[in-house]
N, C-alpha and C. Protein backbone atom coordinates (compact mmCIF):
# COMPACT_ATOMS: atom_id res chain seq x y z
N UNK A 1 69.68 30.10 10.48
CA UNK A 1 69.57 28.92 11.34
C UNK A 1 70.99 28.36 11.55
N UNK A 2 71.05 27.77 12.42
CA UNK A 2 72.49 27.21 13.11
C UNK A 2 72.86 26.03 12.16
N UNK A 3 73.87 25.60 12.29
CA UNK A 3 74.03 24.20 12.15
C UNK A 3 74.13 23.34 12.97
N UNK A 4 74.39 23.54 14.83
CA UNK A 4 74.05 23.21 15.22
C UNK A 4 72.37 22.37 15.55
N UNK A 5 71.37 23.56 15.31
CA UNK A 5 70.17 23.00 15.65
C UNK A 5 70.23 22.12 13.80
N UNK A 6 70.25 22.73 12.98
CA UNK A 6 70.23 21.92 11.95
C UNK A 6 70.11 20.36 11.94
N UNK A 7 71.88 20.40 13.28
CA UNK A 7 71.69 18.68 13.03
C UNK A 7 71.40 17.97 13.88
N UNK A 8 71.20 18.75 14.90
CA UNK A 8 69.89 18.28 16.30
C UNK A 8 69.15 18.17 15.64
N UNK A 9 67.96 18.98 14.86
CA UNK A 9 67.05 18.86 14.38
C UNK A 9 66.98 17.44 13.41
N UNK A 10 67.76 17.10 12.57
CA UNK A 10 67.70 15.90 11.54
C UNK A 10 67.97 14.84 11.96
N UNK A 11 68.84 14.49 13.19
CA UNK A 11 68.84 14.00 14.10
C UNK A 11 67.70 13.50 14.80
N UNK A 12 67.10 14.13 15.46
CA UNK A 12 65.89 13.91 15.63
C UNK A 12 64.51 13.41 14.91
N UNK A 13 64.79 13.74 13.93
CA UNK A 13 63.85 13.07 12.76
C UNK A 13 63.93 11.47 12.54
N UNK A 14 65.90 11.25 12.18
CA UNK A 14 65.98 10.25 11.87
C UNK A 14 65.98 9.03 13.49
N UNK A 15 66.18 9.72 14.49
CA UNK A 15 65.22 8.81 15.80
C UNK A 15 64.03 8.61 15.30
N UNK A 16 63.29 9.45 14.91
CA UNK A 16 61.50 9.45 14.49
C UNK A 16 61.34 7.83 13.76
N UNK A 17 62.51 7.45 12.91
CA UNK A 17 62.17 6.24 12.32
C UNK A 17 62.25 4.81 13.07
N UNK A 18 62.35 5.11 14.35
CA UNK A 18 62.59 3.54 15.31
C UNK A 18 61.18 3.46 15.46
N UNK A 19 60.49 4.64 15.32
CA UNK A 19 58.87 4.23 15.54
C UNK A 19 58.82 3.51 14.42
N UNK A 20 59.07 3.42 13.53
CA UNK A 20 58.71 2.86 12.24
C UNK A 20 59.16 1.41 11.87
N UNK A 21 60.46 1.29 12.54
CA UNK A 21 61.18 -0.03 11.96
C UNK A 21 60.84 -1.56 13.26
N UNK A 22 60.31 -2.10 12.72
CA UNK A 22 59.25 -3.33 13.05
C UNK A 22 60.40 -4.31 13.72
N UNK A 23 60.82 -5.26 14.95
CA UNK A 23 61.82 -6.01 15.47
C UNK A 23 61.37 -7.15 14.41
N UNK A 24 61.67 -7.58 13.22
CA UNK A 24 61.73 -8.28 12.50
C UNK A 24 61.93 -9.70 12.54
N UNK A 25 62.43 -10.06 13.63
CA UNK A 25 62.65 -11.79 14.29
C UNK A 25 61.42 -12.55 14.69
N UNK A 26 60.17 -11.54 15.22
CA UNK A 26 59.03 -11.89 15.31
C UNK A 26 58.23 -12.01 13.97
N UNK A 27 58.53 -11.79 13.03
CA UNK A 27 57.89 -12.00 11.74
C UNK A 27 57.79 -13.57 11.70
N UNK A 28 59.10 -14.04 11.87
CA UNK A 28 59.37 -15.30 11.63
C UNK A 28 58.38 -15.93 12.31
N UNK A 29 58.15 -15.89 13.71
CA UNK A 29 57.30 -16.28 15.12
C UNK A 29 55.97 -16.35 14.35
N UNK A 30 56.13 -15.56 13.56
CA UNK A 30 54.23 -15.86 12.81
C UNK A 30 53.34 -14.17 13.32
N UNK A 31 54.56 -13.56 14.40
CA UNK A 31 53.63 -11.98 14.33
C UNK A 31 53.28 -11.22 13.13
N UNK A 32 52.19 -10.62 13.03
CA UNK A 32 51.91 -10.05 11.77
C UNK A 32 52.23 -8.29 12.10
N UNK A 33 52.36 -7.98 13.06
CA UNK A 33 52.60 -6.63 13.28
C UNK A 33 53.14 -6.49 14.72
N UNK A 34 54.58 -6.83 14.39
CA UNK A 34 55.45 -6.48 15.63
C UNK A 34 55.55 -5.07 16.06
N UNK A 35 56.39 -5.30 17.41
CA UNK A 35 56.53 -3.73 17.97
C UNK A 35 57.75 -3.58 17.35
N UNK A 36 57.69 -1.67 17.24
CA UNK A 36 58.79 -1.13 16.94
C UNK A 36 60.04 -1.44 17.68
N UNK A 37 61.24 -0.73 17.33
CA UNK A 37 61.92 -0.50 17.93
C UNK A 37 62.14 0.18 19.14
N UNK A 38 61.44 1.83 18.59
CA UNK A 38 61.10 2.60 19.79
C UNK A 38 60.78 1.82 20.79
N UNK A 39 58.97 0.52 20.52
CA UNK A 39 58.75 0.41 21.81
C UNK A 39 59.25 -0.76 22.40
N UNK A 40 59.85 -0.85 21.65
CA UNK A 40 60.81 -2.02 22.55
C UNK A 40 62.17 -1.57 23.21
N UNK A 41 62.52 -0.30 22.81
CA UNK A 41 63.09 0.31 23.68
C UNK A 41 63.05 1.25 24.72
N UNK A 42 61.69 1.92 24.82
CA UNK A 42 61.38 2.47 25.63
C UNK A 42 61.18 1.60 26.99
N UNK A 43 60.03 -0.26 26.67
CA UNK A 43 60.17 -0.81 27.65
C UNK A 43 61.80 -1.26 28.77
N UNK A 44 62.75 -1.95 27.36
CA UNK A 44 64.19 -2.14 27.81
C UNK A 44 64.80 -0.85 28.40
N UNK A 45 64.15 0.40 28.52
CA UNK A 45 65.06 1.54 29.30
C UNK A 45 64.23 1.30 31.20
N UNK A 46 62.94 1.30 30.79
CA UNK A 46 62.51 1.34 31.68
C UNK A 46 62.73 -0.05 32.91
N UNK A 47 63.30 -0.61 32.13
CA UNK A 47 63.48 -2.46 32.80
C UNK A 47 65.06 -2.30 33.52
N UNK A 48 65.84 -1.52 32.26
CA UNK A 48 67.16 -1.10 32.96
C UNK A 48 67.35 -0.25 34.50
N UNK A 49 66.31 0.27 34.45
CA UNK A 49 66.01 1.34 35.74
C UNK A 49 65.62 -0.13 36.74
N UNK A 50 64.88 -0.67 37.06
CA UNK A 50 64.58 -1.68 37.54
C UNK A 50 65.66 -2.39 37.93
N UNK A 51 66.24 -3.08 36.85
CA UNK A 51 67.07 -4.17 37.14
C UNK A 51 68.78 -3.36 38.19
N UNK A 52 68.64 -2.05 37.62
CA UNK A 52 69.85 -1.59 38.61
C UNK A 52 69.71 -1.19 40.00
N UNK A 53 68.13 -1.04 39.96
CA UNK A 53 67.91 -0.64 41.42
C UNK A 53 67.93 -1.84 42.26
N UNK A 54 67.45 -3.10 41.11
CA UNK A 54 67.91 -4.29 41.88
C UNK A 54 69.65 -4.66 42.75
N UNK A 55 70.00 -4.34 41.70
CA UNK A 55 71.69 -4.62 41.74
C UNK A 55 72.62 -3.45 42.32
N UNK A 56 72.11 -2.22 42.75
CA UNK A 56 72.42 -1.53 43.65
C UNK A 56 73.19 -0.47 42.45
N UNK A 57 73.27 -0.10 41.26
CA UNK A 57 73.88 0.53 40.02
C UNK A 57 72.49 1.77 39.77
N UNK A 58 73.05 2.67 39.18
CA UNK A 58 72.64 3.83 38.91
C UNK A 58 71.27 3.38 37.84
N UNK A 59 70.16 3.66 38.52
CA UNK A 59 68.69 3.37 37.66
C UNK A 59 68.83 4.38 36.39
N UNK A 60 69.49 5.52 36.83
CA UNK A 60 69.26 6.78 35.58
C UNK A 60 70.29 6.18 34.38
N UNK A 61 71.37 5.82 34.73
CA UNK A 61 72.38 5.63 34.12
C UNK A 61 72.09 4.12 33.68
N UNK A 62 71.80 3.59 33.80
CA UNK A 62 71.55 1.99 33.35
C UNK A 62 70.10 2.62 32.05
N UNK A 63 69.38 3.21 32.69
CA UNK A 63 68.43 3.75 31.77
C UNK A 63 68.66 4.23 30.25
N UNK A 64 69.41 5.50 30.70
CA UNK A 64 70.16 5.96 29.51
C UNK A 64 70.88 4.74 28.40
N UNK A 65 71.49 4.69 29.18
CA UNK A 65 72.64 3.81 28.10
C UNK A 65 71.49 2.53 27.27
N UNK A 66 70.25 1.71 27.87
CA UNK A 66 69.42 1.54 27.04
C UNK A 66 68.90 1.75 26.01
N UNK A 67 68.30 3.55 26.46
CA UNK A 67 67.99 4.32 25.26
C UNK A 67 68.30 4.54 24.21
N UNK A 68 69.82 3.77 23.96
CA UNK A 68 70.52 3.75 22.89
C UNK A 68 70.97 2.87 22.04
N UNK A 69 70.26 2.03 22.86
CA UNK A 69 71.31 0.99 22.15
C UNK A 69 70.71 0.54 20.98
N UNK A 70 69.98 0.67 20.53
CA UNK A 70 69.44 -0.08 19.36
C UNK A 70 69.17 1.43 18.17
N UNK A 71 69.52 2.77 18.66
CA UNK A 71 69.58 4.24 17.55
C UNK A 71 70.03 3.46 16.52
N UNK A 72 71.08 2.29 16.34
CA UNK A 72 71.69 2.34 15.04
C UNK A 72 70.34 2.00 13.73
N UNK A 73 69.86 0.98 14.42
CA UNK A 73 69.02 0.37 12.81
C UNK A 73 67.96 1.51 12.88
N UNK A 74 68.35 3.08 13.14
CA UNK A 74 67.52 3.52 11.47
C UNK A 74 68.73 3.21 10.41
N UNK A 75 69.52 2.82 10.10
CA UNK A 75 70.78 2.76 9.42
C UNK A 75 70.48 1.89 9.06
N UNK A 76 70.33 0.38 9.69
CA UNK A 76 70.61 -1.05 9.20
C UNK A 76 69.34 -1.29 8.73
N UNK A 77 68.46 -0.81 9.74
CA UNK A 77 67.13 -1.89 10.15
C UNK A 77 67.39 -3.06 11.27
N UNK A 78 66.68 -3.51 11.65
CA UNK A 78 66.41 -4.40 12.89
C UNK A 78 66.84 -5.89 12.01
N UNK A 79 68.07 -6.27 11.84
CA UNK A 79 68.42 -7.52 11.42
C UNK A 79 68.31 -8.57 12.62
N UNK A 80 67.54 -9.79 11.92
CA UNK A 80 67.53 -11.00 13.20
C UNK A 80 68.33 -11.79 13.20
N UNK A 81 68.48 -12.45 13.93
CA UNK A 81 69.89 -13.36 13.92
C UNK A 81 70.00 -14.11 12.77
N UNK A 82 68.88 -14.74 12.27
CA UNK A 82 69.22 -15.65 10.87
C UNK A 82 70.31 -14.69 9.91
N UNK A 83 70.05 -13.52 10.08
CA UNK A 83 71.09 -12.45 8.93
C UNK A 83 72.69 -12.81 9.03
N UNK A 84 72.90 -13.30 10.44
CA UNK A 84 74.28 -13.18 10.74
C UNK A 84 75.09 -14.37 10.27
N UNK A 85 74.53 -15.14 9.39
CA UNK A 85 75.69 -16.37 9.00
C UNK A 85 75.70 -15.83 7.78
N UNK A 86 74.97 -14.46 6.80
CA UNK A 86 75.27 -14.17 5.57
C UNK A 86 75.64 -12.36 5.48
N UNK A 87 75.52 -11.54 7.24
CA UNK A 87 76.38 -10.34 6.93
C UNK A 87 77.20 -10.66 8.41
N UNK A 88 78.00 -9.44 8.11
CA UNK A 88 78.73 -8.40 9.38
C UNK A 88 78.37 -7.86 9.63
N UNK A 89 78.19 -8.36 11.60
CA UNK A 89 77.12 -7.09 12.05
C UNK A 89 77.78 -5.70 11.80
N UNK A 90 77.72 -4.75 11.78
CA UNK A 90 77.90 -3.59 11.82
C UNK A 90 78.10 -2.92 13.19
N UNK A 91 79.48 -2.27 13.49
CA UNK A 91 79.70 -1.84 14.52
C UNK A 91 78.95 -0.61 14.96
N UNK A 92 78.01 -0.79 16.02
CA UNK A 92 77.18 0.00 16.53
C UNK A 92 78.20 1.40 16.67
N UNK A 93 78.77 1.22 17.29
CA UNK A 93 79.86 2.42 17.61
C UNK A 93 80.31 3.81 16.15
N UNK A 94 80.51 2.55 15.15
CA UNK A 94 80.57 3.38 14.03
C UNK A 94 79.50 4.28 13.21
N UNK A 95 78.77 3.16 13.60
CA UNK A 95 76.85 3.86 13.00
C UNK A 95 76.74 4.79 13.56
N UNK A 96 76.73 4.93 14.94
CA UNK A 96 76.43 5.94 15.77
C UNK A 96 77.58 7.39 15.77
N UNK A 97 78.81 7.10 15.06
CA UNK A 97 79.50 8.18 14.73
C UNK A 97 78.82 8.79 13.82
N UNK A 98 78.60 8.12 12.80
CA UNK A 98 78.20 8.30 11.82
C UNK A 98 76.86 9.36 12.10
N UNK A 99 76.13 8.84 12.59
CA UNK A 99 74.37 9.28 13.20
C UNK A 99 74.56 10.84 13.87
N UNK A 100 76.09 10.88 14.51
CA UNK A 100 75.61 12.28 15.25
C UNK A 100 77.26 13.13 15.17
N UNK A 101 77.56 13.01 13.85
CA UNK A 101 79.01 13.70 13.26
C UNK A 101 78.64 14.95 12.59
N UNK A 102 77.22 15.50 12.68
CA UNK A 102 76.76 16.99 12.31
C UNK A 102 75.90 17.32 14.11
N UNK A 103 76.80 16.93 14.88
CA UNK A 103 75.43 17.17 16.38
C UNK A 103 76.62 18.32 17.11
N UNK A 104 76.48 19.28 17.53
CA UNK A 104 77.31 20.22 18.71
C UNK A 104 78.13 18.80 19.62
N UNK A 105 79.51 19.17 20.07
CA UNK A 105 80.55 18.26 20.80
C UNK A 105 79.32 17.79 21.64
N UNK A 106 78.82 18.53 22.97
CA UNK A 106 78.76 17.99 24.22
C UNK A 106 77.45 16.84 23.59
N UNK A 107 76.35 16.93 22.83
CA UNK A 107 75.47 15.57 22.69
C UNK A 107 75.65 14.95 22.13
N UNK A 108 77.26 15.06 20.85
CA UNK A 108 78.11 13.89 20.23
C UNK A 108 78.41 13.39 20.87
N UNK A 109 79.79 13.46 22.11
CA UNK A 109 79.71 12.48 22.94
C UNK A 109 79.24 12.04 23.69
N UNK A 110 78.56 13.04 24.44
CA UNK A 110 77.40 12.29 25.07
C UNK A 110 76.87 10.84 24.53
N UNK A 111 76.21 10.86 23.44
CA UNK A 111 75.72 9.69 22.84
C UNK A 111 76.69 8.58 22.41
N UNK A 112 78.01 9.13 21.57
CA UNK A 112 78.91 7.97 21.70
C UNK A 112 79.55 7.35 22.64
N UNK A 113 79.18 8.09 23.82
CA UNK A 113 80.18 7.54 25.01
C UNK A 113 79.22 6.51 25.68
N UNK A 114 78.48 6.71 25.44
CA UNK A 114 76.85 5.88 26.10
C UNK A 114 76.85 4.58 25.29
N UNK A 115 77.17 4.68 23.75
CA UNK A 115 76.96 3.52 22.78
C UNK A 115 77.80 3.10 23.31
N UNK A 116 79.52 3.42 23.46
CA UNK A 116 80.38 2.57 24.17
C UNK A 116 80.65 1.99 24.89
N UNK A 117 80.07 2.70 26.44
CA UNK A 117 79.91 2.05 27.91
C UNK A 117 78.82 0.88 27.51
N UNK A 118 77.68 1.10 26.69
CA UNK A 118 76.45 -0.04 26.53
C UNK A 118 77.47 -1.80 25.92
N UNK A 119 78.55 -0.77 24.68
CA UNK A 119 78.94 -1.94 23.50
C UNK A 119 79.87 -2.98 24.79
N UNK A 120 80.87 -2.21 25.29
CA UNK A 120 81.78 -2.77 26.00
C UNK A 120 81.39 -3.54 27.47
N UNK A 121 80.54 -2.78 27.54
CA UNK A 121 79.86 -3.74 28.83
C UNK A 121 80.81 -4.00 30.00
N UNK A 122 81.48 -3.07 30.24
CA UNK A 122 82.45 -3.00 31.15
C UNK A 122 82.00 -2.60 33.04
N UNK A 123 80.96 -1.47 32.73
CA UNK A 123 80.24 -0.80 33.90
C UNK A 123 79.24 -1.84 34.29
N UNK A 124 78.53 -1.57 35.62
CA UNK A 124 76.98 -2.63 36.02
C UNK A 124 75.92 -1.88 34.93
N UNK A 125 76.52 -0.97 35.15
CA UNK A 125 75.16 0.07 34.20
C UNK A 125 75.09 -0.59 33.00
N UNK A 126 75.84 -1.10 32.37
CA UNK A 126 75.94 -1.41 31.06
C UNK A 126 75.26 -2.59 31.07
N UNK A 127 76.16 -3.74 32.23
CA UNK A 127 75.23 -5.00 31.83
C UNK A 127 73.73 -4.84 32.44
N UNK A 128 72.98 -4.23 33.58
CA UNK A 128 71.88 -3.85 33.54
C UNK A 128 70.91 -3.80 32.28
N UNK A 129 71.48 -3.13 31.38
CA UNK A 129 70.45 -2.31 30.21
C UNK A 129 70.77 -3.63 29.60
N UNK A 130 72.36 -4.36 28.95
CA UNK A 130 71.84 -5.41 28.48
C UNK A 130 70.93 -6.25 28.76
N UNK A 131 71.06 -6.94 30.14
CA UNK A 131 70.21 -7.86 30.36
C UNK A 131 68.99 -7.11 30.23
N UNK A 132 68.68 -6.17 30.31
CA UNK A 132 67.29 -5.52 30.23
C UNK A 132 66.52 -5.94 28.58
N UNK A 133 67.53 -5.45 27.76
CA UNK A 133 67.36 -6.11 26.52
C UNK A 133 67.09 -6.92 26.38
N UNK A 134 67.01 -8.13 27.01
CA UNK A 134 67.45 -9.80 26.84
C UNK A 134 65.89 -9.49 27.36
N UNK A 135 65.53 -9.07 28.21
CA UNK A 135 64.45 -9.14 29.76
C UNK A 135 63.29 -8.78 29.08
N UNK A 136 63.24 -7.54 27.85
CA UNK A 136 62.54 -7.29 27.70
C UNK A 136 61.40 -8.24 25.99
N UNK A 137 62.59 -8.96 25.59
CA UNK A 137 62.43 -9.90 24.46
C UNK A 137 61.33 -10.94 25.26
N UNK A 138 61.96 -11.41 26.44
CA UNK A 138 61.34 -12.53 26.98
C UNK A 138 60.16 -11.88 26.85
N UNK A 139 60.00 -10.93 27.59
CA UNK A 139 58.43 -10.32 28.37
C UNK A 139 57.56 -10.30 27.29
N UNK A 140 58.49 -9.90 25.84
CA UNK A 140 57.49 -9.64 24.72
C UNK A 140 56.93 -11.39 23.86
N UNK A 141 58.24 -11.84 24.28
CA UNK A 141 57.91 -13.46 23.73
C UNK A 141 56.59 -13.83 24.57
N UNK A 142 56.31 -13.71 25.70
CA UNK A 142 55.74 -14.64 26.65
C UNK A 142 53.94 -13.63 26.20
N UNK A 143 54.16 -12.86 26.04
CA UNK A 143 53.29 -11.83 25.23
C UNK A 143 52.03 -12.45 24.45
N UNK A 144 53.83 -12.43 23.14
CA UNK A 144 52.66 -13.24 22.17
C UNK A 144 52.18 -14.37 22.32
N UNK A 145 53.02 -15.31 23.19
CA UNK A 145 52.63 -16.75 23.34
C UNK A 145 51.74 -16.46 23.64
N UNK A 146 50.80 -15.73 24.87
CA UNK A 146 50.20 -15.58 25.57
C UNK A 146 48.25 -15.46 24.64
N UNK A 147 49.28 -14.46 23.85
CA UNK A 147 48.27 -13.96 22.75
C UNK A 147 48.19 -14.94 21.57
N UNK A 148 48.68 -16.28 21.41
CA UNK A 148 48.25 -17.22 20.54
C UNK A 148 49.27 -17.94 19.72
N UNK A 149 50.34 -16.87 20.01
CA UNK A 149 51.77 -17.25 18.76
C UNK A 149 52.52 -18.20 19.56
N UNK A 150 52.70 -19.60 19.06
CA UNK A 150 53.47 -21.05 19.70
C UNK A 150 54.44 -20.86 19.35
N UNK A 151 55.08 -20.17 18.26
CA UNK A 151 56.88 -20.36 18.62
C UNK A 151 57.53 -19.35 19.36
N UNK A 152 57.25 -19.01 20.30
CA UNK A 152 58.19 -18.14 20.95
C UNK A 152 59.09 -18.76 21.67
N UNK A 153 58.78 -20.20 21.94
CA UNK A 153 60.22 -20.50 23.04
C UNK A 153 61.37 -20.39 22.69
N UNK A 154 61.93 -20.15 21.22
CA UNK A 154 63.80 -20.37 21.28
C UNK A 154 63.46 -18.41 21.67
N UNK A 155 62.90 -17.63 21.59
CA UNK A 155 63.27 -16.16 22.10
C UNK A 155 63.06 -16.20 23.63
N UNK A 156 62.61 -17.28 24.16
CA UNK A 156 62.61 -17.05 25.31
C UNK A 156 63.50 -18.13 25.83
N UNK A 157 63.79 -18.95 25.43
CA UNK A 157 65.29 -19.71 25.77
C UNK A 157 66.68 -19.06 25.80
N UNK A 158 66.18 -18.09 24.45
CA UNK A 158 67.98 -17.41 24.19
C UNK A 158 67.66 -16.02 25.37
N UNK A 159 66.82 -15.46 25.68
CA UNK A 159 66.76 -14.47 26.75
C UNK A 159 66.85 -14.57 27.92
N UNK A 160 66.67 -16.30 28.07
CA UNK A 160 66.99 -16.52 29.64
C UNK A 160 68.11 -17.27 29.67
N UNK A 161 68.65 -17.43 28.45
CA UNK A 161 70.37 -18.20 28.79
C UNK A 161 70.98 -17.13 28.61
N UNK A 162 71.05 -16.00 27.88
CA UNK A 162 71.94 -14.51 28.20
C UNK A 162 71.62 -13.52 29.55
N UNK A 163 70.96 -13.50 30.21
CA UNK A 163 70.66 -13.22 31.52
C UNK A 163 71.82 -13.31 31.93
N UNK A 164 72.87 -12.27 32.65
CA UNK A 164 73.90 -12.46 33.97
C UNK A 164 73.23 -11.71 34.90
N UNK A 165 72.76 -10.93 35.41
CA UNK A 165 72.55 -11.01 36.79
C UNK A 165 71.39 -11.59 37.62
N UNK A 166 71.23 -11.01 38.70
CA UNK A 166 70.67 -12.09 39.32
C UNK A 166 69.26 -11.66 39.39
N UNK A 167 69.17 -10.49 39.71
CA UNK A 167 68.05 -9.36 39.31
C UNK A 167 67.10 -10.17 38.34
N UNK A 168 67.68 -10.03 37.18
CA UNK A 168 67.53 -9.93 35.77
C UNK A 168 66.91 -11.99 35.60
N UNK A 169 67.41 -12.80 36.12
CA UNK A 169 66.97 -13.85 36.43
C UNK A 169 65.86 -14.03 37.10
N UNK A 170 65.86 -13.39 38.13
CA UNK A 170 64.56 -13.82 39.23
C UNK A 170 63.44 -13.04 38.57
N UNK A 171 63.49 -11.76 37.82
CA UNK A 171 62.18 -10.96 37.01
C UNK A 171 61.98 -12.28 36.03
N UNK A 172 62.82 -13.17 35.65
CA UNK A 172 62.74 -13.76 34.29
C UNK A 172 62.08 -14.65 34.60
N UNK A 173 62.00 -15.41 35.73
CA UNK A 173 61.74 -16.67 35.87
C UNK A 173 60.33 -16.36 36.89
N UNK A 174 60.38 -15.31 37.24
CA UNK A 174 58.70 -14.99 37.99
C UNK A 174 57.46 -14.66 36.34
N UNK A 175 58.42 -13.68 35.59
CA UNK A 175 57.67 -14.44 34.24
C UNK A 175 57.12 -15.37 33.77
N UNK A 176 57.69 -16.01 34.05
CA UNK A 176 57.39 -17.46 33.14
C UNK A 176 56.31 -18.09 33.58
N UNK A 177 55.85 -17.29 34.94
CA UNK A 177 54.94 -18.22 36.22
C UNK A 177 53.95 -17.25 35.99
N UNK A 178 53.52 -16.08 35.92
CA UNK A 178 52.15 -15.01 35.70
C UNK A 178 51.88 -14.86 34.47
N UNK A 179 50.39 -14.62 34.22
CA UNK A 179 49.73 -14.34 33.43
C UNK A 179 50.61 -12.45 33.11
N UNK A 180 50.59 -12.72 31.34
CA UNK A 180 50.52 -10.83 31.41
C UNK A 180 49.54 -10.21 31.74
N UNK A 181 48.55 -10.64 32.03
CA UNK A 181 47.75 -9.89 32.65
C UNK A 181 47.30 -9.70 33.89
N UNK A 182 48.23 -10.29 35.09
CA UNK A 182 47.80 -10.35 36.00
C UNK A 182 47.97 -9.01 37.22
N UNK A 183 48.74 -8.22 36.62
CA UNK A 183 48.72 -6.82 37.40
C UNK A 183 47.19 -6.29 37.24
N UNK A 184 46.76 -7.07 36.34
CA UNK A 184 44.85 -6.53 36.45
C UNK A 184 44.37 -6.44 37.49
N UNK A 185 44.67 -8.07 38.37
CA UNK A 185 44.09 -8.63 38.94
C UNK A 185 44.46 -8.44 40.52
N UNK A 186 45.14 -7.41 40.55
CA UNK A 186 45.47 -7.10 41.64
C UNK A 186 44.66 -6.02 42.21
């Protein structure tokens, strides 16, 4: 066996654990069984595609760079903000060296160059997927409210005061006005 596939292969496993690791800030909210990571990133990739087609930026590429951004906490775990007045966040960039320093060159960088364009936020693509992030907290806040849980407003305060584009605003604030369930009802 290669070492290549070796560390594709373990690699892949240790993705397997975002299904597993719970967004932990909703604990606080009073959720008793939050969504993963995975699916909170699968929605934030798919929102990134959205929000760039809004803003005229590459849907695939705003996508991608989503897909990544949160690989690090199989490492950390999903720390919530209360963590940050007693650690250092941990540089995504480094985790992610770390995560794919047994992977063949071309899907090493591939993936670190993606964590970077996401960290630096320099490209539209980049802030796309952020705000997508931000976009997709709200959607999940307004969720649970929806579903019974009363403290969600500071996650949906802090998701609609980090919002920069404009895209990413007007999805936010047509939120706030529909039922989640109203694509039923169409």
């Amino acid at each position: 066996m290669s070492e290549d596939a070796e560390g594709l292969s373990e690699f892949g496993y240790e993705l397997g654990l975002l299904m597993r690791v719970r967004r932990t800030g909703w604990w606080h909210a009073g959720v008793g069984n939050p969504e993963s990571v995975a699916e909170h990133t699968t929605r934030t990739a798919q929102l990134a595609a959205l929000i760039a087609a809004g803003e005229g930026a590459d849907p695939a590429r705003a996508a991608f760079l989503a897909l990544w951004h949160d690989t690090q906490e199989t490492r950390t775990g999903d720390l919530p903000h209360t963590a940050s007045a007693y650690l250092t966040k941990p540089d995504p960039r480094q985790i992610t060296a770390d995560q794919t320093g047994r992977l063949p060159e071309g899907p090493r960088e591939l993936i670190r160059a993606a964590v970077d364009e996401y960290e630096t936020r320099e490209t539209l693509e980049a802030r796309c997927a952020k705000d997508a992030d931000k976009l997709e907290m709200l959607l999940q806040a307004v969720e649970y409210r929806d579903a019974g849980v009363t403290r969600t407003g500071g996650w949906i305060d802090s998701a609609q005061k980090d919002l920069h584009l404009e895209t990413s605003r007007r999805i936010a604030e047509a939120a706030l006005t529909v039922s989640p369930l109203s694509w039923r009802e169409r």
